[in-house]
C-alpha atoms as a PDB file:
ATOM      1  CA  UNK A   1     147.364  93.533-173.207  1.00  0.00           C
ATOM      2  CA  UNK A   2     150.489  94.380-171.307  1.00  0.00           C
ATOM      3  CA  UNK A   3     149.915  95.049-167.046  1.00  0.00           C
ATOM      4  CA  UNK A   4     151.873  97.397-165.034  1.00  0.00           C
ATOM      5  CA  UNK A   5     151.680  99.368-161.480  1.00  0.00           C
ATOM      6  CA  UNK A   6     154.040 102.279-162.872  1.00  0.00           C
ATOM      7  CA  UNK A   7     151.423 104.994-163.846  1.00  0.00           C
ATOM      8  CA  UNK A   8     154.202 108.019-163.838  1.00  0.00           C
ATOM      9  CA  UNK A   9     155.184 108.720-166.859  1.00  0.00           C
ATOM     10  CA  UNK A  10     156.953 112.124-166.507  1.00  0.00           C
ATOM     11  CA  UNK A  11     159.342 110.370-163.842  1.00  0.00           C
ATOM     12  CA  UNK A  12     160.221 107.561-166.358  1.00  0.00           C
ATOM     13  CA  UNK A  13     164.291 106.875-166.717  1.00  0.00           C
ATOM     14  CA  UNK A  14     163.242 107.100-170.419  1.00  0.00           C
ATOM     15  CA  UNK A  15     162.167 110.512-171.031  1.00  0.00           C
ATOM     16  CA  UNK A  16     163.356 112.383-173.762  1.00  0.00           C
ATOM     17  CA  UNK A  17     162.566 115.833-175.130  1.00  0.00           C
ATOM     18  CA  UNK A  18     159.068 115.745-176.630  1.00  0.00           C
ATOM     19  CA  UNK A  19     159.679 116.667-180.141  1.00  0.00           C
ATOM     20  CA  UNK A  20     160.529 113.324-180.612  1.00  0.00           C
ATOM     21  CA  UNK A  21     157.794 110.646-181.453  1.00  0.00           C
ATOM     22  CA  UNK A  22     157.747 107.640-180.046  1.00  0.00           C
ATOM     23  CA  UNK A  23     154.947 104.478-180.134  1.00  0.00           C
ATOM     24  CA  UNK A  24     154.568 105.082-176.002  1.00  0.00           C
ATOM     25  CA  UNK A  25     153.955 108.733-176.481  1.00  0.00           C
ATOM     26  CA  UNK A  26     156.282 111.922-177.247  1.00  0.00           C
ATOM     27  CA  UNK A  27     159.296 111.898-175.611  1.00  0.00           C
ATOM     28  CA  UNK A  28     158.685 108.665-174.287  1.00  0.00           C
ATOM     29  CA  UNK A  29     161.575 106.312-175.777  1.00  0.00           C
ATOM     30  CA  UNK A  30     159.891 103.163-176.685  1.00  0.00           C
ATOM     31  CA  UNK A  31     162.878 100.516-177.995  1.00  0.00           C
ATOM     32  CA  UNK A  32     164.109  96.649-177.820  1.00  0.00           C
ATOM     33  CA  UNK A  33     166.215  95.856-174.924  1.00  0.00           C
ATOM     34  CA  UNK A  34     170.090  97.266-175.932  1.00  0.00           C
ATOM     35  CA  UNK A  35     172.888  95.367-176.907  1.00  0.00           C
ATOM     36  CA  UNK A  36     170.347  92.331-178.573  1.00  0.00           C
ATOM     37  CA  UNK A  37     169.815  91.186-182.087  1.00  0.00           C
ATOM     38  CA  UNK A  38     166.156  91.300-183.457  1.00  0.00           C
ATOM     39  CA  UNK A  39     165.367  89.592-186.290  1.00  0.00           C
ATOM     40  CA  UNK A  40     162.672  90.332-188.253  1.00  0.00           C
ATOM     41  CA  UNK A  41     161.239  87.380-190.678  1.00  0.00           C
ATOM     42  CA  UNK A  42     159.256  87.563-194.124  1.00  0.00           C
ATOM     43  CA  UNK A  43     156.488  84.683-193.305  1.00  0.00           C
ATOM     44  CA  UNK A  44     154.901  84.196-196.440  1.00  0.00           C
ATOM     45  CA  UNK A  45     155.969  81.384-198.677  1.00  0.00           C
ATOM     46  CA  UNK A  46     155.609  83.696-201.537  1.00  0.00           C
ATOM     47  CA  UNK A  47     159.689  84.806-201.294  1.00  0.00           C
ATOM     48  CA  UNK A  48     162.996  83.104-201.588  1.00  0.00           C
ATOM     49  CA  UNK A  49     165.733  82.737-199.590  1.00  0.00           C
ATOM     50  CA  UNK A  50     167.676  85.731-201.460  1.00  0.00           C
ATOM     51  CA  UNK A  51     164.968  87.872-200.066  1.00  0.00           C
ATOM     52  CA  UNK A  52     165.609  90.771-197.872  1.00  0.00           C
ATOM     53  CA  UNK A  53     164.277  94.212-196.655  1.00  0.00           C
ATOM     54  CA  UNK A  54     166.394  97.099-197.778  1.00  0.00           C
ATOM     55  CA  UNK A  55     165.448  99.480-195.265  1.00  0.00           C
ATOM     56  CA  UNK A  56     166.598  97.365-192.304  1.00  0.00           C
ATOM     57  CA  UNK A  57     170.401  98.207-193.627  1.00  0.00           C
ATOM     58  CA  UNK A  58     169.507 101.747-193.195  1.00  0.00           C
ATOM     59  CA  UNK A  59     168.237 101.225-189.500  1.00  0.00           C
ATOM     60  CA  UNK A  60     171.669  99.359-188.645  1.00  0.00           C
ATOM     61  CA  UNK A  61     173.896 102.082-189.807  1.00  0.00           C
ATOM     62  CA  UNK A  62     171.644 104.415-187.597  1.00  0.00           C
ATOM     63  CA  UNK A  63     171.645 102.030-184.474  1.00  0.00           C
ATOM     64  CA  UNK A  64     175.082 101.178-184.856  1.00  0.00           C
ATOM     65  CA  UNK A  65     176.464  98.667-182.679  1.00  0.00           C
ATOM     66  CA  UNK A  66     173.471  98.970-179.823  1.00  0.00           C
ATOM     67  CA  UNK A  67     170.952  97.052-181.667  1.00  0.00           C
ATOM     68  CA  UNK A  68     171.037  94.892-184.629  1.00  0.00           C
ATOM     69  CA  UNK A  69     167.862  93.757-187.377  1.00  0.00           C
ATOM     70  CA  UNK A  70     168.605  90.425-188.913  1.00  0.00           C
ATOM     71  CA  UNK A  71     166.527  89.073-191.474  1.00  0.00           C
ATOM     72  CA  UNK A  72     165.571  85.748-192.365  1.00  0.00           C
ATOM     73  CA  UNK A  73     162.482  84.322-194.911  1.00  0.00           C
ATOM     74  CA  UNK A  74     160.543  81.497-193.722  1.00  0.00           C
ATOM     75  CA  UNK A  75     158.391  78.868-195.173  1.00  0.00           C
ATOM     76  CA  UNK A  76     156.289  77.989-191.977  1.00  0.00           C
ATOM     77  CA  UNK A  77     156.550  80.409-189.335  1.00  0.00           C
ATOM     78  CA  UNK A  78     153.467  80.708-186.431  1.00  0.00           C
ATOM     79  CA  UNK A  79     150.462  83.248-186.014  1.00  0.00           C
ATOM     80  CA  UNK A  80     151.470  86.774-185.144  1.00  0.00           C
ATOM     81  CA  UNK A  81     150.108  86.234-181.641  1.00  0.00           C
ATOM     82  CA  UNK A  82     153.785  84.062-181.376  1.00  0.00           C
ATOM     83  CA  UNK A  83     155.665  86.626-178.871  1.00  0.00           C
ATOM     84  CA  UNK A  84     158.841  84.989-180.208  1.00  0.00           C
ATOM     85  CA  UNK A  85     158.564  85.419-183.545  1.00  0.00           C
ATOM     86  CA  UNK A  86     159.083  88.603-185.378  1.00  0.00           C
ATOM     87  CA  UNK A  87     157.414  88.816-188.909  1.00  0.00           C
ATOM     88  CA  UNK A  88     156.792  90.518-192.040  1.00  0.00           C
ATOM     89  CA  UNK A  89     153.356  89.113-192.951  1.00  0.00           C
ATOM     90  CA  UNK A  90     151.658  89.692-196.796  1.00  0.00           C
ATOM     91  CA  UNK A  91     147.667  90.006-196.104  1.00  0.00           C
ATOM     92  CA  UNK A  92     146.268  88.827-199.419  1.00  0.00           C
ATOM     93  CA  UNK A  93     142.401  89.679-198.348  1.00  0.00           C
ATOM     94  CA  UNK A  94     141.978  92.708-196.726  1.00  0.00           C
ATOM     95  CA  UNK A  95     140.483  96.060-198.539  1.00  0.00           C
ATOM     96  CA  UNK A  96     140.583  99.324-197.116  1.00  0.00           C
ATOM     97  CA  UNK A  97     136.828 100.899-196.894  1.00  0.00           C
ATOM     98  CA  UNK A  98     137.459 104.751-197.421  1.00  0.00           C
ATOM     99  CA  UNK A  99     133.700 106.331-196.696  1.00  0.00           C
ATOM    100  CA  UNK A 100     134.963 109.403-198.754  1.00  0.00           C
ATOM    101  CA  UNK A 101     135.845 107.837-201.854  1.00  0.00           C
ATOM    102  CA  UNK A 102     139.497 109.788-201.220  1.00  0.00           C
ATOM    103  CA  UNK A 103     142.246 107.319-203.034  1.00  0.00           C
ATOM    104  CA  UNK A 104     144.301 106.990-199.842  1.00  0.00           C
ATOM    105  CA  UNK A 105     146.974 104.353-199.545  1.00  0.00           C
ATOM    106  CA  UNK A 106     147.418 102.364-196.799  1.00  0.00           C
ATOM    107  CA  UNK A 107     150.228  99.550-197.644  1.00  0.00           C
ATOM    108  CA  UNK A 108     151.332  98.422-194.039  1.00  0.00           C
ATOM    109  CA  UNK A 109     150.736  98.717-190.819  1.00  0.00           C
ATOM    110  CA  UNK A 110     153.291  97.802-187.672  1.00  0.00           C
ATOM    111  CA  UNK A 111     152.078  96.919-184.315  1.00  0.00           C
ATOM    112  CA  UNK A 112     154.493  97.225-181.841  1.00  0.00           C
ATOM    113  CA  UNK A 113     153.935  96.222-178.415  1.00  0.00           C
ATOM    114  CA  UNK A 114     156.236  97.753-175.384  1.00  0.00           C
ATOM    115  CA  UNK A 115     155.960  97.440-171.769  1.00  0.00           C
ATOM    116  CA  UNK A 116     155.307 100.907-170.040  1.00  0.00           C
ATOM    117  CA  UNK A 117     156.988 100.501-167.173  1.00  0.00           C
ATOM    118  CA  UNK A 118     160.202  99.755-169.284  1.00  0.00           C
ATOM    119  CA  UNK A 119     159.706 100.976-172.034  1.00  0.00           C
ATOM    120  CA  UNK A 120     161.042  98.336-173.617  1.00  0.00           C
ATOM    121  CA  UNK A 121     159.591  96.364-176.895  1.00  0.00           C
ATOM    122  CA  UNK A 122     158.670  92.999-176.743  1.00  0.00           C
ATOM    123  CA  UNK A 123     157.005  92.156-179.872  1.00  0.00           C
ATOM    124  CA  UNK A 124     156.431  93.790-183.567  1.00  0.00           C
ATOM    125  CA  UNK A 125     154.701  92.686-186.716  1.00  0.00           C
ATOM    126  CA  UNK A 126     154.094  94.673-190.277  1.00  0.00           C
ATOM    127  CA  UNK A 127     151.469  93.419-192.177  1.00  0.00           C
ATOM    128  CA  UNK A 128     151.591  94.492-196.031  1.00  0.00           C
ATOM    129  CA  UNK A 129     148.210  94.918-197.530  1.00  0.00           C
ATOM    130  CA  UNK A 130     148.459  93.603-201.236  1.00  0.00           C
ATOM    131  CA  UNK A 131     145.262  94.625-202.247  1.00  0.00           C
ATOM    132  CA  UNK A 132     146.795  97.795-201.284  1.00  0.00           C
ATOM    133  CA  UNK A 133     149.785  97.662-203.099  1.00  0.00           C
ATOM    134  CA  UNK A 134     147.780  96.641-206.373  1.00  0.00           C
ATOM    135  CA  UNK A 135     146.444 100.524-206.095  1.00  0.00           C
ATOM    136  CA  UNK A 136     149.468 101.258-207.485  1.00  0.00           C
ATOM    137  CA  UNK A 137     150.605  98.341-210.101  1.00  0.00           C
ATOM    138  CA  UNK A 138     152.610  96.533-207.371  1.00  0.00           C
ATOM    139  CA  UNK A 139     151.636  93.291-205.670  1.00  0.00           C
ATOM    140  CA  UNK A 140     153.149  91.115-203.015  1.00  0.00           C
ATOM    141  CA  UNK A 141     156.451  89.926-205.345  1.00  0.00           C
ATOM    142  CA  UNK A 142     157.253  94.180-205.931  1.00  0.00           C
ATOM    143  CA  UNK A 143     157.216  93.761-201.949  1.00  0.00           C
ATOM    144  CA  UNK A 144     160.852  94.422-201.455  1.00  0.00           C
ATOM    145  CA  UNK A 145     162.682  95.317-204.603  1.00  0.00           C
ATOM    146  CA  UNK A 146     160.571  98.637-205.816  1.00  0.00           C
ATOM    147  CA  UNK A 147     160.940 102.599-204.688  1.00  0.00           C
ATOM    148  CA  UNK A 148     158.014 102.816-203.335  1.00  0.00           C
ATOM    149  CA  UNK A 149     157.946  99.636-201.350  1.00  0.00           C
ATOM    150  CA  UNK A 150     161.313 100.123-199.759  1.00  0.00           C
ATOM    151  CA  UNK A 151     160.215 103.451-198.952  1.00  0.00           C
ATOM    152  CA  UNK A 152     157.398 102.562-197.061  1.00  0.00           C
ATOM    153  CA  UNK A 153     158.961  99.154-195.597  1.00  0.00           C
ATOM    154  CA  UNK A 154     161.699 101.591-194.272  1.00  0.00           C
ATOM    155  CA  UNK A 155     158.726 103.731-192.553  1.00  0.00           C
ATOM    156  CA  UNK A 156     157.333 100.638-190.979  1.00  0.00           C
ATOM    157  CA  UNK A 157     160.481  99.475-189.445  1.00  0.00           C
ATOM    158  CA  UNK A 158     160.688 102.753-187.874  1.00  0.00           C
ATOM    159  CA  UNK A 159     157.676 102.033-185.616  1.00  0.00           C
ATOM    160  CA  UNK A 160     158.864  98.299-185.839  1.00  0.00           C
ATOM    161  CA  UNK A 161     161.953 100.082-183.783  1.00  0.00           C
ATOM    162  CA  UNK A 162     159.359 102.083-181.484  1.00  0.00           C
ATOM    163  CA  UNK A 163     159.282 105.199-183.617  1.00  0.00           C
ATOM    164  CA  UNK A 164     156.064 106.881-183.903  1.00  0.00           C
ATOM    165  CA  UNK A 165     154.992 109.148-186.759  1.00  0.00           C
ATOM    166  CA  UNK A 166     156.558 112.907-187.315  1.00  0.00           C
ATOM    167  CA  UNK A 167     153.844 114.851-189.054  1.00  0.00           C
ATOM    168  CA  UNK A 168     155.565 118.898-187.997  1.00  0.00           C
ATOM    169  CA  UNK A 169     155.738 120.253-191.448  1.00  0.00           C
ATOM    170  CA  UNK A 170     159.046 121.901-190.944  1.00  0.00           C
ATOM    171  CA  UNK A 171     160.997 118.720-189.799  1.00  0.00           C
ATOM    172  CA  UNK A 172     161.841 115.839-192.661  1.00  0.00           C
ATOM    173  CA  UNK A 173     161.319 112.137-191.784  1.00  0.00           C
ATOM    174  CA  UNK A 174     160.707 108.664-193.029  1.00  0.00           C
ATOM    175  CA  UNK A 175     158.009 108.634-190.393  1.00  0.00           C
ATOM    176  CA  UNK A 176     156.083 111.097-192.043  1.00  0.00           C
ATOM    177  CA  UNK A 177     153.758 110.090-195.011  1.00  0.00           C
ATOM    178  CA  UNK A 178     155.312 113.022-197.180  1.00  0.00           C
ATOM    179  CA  UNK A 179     159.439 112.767-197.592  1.00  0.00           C
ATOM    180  CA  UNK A 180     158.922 113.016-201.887  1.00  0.00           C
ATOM    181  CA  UNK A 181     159.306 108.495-201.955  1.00  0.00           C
ATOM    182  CA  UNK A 182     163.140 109.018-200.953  1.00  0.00           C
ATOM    183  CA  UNK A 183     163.984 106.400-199.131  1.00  0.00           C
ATOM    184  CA  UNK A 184     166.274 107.788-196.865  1.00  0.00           C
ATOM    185  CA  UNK A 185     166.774 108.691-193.225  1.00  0.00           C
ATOM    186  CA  UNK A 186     166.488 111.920-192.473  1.00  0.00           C
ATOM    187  CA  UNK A 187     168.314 114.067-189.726  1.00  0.00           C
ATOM    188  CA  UNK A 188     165.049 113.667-187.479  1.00  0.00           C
ATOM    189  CA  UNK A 189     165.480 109.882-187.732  1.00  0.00           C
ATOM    190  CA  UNK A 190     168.887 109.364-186.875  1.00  0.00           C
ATOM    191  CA  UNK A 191     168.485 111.413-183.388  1.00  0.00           C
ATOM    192  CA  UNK A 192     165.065 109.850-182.518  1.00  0.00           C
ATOM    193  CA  UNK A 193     166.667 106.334-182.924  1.00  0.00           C
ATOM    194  CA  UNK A 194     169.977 107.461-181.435  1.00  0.00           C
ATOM    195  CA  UNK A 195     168.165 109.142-178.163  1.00  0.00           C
ATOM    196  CA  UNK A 196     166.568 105.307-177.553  1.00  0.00           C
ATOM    197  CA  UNK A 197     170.482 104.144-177.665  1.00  0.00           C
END
């Protein structure tokens, strides 16, 4: 639960044009405070050292020198309630209930939270579903070095960067569910992420 008096959210100093989605709203540019490094941390003691997420290197070339997303892998790390921790964490027992028997995929999920009245981001998690994953012949170990998986990790540290989704049909993006599996950033993506710099 984040508190604030500031309730004006057209007069913020972060409004952008709307077309762009981010996590506080459209237009509203949502990010981690500039000129800081972030690091983000697999906690599961399922992974090496040698680990690492391959869509963070295409988030750096976007932010540039503004903001940067190290990576680490750790063997005991804290709950995800730990402000100060950033993490990557594998969920080994949860199972999406679809009440319309539609096969819909639902690998990861990022919560980000921000402060309103700044704007800026203060925490983030992703937490990978494997039971998910196995929906489509990949588990927990395919985390990080399939097509598919560093798609969607790529997606997820999008919103782990304050992005929202982009579901306009006409405009191509990592945060939208339907990009062909590229993984890629898109025109859309670099100018979201560069109007937060």
């Amino acid at each position: 639960m984040t508190f604030t008096t500031h309730k004006d959210v057209e007069n913020r100093v972060g409004k952008v044009e709307p077309e762009y989605k981010y996590v506080l709203g459209p237009g509203v540019r949502t990010r981690w405070p500039l000129g800081t490094e972030v690091t983000l941390s697999l906690c599961s003691p399922d992974f090496s050292e040698n680990t690492d997420v391959l869509g963070r290197h295409l988030w750096n070339e976007a932010l540039g020198d503004s903001l940067k997303i190290n990576f680490s892998v750790l063997e005991t790390y804290p709950p995800f309630s730990d402000l100060n921790h950033h993490c990557i964490y594998v969920v080994h027992d949860f199972y999406k209930v679809n009440p319309e028997n539609k096969i819909r995929l639902l690998p990861a999920e990022t919560f980000t939270l921000a402060n309103p009245r700044t704007q800026n981001i203060f925490d983030a998690d992703i937490f990978v579903y494997e039971s998910e994953l196995n929906k489509v012949q990949l588990t927990a170990s395919d985390l990080l070095n399939s097509s598919f998986a560093s798609r969607f990790m790529t997606h997820e540290i999008g919103h782990f960067l304050g992005l929202d989704h982009m579901f306009e049909d006409d405009v191509k993006s990592i945060m939208s569910y339907d990009t062909e599996n590229k993984n890629q950033l898109y025109s859309y993506d670099f100018k979201a992420i560069q109007k937060e710099l």
